[in-house]
C-alpha atoms as a PDB file:
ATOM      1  CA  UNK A   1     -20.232  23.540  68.346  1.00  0.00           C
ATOM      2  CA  UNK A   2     -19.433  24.032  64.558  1.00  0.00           C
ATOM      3  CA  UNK A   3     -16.759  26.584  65.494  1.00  0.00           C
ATOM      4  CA  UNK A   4     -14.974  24.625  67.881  1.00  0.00           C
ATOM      5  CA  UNK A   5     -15.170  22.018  65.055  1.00  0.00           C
ATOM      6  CA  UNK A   6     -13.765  24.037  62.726  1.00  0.00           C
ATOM      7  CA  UNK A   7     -11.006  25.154  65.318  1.00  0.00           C
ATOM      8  CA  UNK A   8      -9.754  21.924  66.286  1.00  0.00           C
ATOM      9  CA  UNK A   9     -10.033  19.629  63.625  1.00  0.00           C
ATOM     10  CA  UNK A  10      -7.482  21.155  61.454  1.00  0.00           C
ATOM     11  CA  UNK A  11      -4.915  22.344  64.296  1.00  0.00           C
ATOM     12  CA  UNK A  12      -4.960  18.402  65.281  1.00  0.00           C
ATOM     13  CA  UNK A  13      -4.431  17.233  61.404  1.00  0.00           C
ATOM     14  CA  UNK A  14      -1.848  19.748  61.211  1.00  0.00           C
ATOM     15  CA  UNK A  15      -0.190  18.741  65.011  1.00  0.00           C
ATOM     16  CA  UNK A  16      -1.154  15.180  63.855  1.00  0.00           C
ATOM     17  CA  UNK A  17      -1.785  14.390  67.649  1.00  0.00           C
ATOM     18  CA  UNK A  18      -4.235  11.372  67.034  1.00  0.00           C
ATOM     19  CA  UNK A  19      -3.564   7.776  65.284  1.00  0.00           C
ATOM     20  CA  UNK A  20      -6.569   7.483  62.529  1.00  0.00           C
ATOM     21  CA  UNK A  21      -7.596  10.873  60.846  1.00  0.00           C
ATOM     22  CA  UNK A  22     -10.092   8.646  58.767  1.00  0.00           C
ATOM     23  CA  UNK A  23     -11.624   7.209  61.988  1.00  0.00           C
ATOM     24  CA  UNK A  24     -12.449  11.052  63.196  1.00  0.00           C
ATOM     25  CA  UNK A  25     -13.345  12.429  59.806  1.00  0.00           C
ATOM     26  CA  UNK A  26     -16.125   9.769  59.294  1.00  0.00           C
ATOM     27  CA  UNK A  27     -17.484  10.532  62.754  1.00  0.00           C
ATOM     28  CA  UNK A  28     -17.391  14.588  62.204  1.00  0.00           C
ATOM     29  CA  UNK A  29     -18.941  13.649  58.554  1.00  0.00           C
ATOM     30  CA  UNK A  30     -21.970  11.720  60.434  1.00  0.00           C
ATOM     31  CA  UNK A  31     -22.528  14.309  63.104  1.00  0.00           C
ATOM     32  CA  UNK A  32     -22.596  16.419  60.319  1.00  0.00           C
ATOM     33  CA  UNK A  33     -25.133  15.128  58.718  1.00  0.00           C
ATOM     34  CA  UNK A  34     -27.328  13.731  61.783  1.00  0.00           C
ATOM     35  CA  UNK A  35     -27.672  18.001  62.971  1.00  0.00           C
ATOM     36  CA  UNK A  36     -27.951  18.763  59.759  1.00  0.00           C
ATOM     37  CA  UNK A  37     -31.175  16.500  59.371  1.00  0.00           C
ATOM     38  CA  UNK A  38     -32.351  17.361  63.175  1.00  0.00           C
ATOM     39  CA  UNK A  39     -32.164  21.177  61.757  1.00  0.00           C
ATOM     40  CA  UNK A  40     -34.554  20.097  58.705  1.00  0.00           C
ATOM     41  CA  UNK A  41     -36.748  18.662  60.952  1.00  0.00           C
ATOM     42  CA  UNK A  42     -36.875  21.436  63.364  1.00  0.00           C
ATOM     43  CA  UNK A  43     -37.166  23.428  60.503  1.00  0.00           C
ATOM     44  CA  UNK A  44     -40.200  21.901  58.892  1.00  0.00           C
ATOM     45  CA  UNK A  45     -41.981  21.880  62.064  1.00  0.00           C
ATOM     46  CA  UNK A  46     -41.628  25.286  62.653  1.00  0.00           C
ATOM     47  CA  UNK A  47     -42.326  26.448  59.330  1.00  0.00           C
ATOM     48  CA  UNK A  48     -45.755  24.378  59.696  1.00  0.00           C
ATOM     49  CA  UNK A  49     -46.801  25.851  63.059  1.00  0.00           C
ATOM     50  CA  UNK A  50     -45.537  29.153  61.866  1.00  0.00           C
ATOM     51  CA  UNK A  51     -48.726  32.566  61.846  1.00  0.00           C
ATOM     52  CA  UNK A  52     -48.105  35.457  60.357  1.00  0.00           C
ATOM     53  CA  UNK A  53     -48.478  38.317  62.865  1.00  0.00           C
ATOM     54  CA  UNK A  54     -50.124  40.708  60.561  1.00  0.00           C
ATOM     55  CA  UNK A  55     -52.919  38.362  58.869  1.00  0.00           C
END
């Protein structure tokens, strides 16, 4: 997903194919942010249910 992001987003700013760059940028900010907190969270579970192998 973040490469097709980072794909698009400037070939349509550049091709300035939609009406309110703003209106986009403050969604792909948000989704940013909401995966970026689901990732934490994913993260700190893991990291708590997380055994060594070797101990």
């Amino acid at each position: 997903v973040p490469v097709v992001v980072v794909s698009n987003v400037p070939a349509r700013l550049l091709a300035k194919s939609f009406d309110q760059p703003f209106g986009l940028m403050s969604k792909l900010i948000i989704a940013s942010m909401v995966i970026f907190c689901l990732s934490r969270a994913f993260w700190s579970f893991a990291l708590k249910r997380y055994s060594s192998a070797s101990s």
